[in-house]
Protein backbone atom coordinates (compact mmCIF):
# COMPACT_ATOMS: atom_id res chain seq x y z
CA UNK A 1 114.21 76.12 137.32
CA UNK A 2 115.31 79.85 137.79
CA UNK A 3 118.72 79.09 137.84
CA UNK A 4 118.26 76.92 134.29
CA UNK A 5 116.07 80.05 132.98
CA UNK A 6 118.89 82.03 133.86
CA UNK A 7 121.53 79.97 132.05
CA UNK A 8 119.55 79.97 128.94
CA UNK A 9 119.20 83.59 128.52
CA UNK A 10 122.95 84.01 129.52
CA UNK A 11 124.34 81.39 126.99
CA UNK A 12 124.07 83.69 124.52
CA UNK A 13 126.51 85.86 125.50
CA UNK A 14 128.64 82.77 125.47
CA UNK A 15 127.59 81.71 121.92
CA UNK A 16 128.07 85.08 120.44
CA UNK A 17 132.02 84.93 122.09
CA UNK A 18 132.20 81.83 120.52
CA UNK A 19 130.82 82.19 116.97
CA UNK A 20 133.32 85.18 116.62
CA UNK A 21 136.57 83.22 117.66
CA UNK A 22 135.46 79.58 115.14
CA UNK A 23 134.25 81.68 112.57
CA UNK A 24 131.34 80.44 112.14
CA UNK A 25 129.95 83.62 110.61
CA UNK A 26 128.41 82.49 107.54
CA UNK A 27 125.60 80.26 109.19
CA UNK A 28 124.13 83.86 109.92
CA UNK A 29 123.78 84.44 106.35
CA UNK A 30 122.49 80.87 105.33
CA UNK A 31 119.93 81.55 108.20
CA UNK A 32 118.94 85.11 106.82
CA UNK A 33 118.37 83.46 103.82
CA UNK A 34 116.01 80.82 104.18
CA UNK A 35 114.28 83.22 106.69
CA UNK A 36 113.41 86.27 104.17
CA UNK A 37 112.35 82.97 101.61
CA UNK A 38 109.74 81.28 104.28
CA UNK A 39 108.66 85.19 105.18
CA UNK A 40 108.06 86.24 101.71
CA UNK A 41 106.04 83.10 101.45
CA UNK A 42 103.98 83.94 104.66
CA UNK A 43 103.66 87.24 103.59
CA UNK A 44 101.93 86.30 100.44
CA UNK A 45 100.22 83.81 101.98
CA UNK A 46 98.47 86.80 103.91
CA UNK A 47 98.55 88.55 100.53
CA UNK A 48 96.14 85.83 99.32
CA UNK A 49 94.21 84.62 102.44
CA UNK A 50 92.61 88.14 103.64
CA UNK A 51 90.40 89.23 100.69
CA UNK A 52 89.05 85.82 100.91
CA UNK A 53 88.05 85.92 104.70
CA UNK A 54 87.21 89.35 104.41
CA UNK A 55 84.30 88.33 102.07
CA UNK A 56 83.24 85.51 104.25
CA UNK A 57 82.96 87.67 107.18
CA UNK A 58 81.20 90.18 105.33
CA UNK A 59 78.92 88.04 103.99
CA UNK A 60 78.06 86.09 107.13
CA UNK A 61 77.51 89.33 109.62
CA UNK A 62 73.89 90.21 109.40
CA UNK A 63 74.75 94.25 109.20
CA UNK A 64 75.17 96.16 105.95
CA UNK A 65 76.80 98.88 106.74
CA UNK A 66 79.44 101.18 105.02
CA UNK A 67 82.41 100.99 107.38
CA UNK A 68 82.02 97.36 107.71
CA UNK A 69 84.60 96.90 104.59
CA UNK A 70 87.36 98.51 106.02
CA UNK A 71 86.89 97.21 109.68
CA UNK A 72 86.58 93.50 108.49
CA UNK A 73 89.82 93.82 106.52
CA UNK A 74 91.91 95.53 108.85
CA UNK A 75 90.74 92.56 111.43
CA UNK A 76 91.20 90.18 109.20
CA UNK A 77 94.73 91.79 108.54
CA UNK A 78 95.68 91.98 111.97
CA UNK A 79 95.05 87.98 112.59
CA UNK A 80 96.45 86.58 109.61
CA UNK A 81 99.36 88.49 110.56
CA UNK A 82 99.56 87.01 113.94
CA UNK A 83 99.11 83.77 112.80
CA UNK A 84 102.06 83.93 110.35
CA UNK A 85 104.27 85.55 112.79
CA UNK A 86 103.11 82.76 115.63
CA UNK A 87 104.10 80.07 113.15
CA UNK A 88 107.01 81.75 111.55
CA UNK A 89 109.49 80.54 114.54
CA UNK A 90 108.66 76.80 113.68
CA UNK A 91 109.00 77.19 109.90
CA UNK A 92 112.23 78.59 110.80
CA UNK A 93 113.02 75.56 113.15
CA UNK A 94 112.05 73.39 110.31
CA UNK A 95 113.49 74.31 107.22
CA UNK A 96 117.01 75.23 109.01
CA UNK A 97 117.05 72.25 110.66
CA UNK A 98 119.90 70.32 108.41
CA UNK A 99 122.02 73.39 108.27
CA UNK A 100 121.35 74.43 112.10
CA UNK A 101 121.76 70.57 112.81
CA UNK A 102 125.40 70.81 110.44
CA UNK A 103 126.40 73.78 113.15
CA UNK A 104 125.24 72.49 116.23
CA UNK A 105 127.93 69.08 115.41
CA UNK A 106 130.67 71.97 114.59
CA UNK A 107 130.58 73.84 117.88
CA UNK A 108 130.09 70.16 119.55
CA UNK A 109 133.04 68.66 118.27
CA UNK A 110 134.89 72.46 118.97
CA UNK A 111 134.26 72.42 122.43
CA UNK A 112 134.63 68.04 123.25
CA UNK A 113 137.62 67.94 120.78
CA UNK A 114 135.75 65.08 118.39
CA UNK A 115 136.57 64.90 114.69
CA UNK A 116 134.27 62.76 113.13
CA UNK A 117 130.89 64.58 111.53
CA UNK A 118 128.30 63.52 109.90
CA UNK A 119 127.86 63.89 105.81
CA UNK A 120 125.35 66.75 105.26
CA UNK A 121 123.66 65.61 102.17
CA UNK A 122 123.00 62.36 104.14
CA UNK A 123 121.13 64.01 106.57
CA UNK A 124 119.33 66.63 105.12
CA UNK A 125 116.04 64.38 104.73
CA UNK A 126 116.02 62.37 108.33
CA UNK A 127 116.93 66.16 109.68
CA UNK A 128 114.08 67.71 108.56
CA UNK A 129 111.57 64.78 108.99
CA UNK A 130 112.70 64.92 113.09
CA UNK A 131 112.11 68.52 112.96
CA UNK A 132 108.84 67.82 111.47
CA UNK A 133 108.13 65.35 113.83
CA UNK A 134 109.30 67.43 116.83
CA UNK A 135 108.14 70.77 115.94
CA UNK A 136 105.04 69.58 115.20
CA UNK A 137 103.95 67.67 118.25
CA UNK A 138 104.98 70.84 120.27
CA UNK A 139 103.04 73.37 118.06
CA UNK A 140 99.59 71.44 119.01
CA UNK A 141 100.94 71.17 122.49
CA UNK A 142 101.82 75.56 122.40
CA UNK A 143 98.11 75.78 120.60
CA UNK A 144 96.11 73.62 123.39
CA UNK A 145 97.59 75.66 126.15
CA UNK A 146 97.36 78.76 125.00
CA UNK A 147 93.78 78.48 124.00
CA UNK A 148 93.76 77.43 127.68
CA UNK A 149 95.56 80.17 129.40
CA UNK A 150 93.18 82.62 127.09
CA UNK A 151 90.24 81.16 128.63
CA UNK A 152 91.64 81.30 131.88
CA UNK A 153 92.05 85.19 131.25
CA UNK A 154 88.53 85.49 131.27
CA UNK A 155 88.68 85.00 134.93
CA UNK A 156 90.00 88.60 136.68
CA UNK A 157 92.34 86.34 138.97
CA UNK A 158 94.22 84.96 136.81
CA UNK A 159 94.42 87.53 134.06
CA UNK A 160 97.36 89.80 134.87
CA UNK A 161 99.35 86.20 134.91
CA UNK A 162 98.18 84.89 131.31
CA UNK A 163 99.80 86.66 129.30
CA UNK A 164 103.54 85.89 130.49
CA UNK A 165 102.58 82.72 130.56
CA UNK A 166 101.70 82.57 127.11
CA UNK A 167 105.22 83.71 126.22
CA UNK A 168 106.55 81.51 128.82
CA UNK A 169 105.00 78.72 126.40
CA UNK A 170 105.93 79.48 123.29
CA UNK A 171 109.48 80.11 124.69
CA UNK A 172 109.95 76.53 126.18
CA UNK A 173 108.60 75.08 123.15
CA UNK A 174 111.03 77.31 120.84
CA UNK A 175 113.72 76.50 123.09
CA UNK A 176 113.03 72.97 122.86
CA UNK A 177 113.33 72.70 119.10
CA UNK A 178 116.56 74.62 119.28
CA UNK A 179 117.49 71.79 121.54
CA UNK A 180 116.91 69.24 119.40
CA UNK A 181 119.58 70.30 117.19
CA UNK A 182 122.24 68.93 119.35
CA UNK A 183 119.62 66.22 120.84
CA UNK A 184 118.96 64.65 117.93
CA UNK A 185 122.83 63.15 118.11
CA UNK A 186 122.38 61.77 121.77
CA UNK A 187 118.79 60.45 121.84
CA UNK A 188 116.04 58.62 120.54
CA UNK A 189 112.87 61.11 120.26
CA UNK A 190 111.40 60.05 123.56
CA UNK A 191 114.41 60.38 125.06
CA UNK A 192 114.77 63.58 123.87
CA UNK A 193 111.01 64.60 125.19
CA UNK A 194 112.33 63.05 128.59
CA UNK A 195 115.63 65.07 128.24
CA UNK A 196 113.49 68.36 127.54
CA UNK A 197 110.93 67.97 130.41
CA UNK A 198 113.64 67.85 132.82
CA UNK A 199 115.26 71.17 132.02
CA UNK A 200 112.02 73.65 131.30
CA UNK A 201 113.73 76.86 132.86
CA UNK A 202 116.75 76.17 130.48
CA UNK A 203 114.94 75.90 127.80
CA UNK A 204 112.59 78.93 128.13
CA UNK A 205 115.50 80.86 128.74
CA UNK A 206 116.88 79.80 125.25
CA UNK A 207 113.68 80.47 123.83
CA UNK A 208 112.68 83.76 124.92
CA UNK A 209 115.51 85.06 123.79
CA UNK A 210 115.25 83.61 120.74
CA UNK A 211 111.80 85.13 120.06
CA UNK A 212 112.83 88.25 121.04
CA UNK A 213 115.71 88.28 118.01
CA UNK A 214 113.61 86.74 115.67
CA UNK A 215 111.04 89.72 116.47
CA UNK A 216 113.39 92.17 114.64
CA UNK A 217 112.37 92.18 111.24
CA UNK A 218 114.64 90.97 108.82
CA UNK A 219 117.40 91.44 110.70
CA UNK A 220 115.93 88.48 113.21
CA UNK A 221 115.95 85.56 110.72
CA UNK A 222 119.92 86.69 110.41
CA UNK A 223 120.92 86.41 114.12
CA UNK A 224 118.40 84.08 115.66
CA UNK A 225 118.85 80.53 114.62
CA UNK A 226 122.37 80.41 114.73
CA UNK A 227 122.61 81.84 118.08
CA UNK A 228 120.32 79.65 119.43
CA UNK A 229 121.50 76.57 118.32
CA UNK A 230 125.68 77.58 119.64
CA UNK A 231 123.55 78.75 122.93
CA UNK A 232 121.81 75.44 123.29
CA UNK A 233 124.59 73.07 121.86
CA UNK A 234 127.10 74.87 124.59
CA UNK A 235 124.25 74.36 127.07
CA UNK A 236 123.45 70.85 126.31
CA UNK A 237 127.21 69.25 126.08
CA UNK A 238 127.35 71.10 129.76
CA UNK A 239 124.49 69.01 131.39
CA UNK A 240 124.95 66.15 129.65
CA UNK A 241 128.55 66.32 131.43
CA UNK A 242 126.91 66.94 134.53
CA UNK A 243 124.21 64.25 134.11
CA UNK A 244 127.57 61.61 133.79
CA UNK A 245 129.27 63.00 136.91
């Protein structure tokens, strides 16, 4: 499982060799893109959302007191922004899906020597429904344990562990949906869950990486995805070659 781990975080050095010599520049920008749209969105979302609990809170404490404005609304800030940013890597796994999907086949067929791909505008819908469907059923899975592992820190013995397991978490699941871009062309979605279960250290690898870039602002919706996806494509066609040997 170290040794996976390991491989996952390494891969990227690999994938950013290899994006440079196919030219396959551009996907940065179409990434950057769709990234500033979904956080614009978020961040009006936020915009929107915090006056509203703000008032409820206020309104529901039993104090009146002066500074109880400003402290309720910088709370309220502070966890509608972490709830955005906690959900902004799986609207990014979602929405560039067809295009990450479109890259993933490119860098397969670069490095196996296949021709054939797959028409994009086909795709585009049974794409994002599988992302849906994947990111989706790993999101309640990240939310049940980390509500876990929080109660768990409640306990002094276990919490200097928590919270690296908590990013241990949401990397495996982010690592698993940048999996699934290459996935989706070799199996059937439980398949694919099987697939995933088996290789946990490679995936967190992928994925903690790919938190950490995303992280950047701005500059993280750029470099993220598509570095993922080469990392895990180049990662996957090298154990499923090692699965038929």
């Amino acid at each position: 499982m170290i040794s996976g781990f390991l491989r996952g975080i390494v891969a990227y050095l690999d994938a950013l060799g290899f994006i440079s010599r196919k030219g396959f520049g551009r996907y940065f920008l179409y990434s950057g893109l769709i990234g500033l749209v979904i956080f614009a969105i978020c961040g009006y979302a936020v915009y929107l959302v915090n006056p509203l609990i703000t008032s409820w809170l206020e309104n529901a404490l039993p104090w009146d007191l002066n500074w109880l404005s400003a402290v309720s609304s910088w709370l309220t800030a502070g966890v509608s922004v972490l709830f955005f940013i906690s959900i902004f890597k799986y609207l990014m796994l979602i929405f560039t899906a067809p295009l990450m999907s479109v890259l993933s086949e490119k860098v397969e067929n670069e490095i196996t020597g296949n021709i054939d791909e797959r028409s994009f505008i086909m795709n585009v819908i049974p794409e994002l429904i599988r992302a849906l469907r994947i990111n989706l059923r790993n999101i309640i899975r990240e939310i049940f344990l980390t509500l876990l592992l929080l109660l768990l820190s409640l306990i002094p013995l276990f919490s200097v562990f928590t919270g690296i397991l908590i990013l241990l978490v949401q990397a495996y699941y982010a690592g698993f949906g940048n999996y699934d871009f290459w996935a989706e062309r070799h199996f059937t979605y439980r398949s694919t869950i099987r697939f995933m279960k088996a290789r946990k250290g490679m995936l967190a690898g992928n994925g903690i990486v790919y938190i950490f870039i995303l992280a950047i602002p701005v500059i993280g919706a750029f470099l993220a995805p598509p570095l993922a996806t080469v990392a895990s494509t180049m990662e996957g066609v090298r154990a499923m070659d090692l699965d038929h040997h």
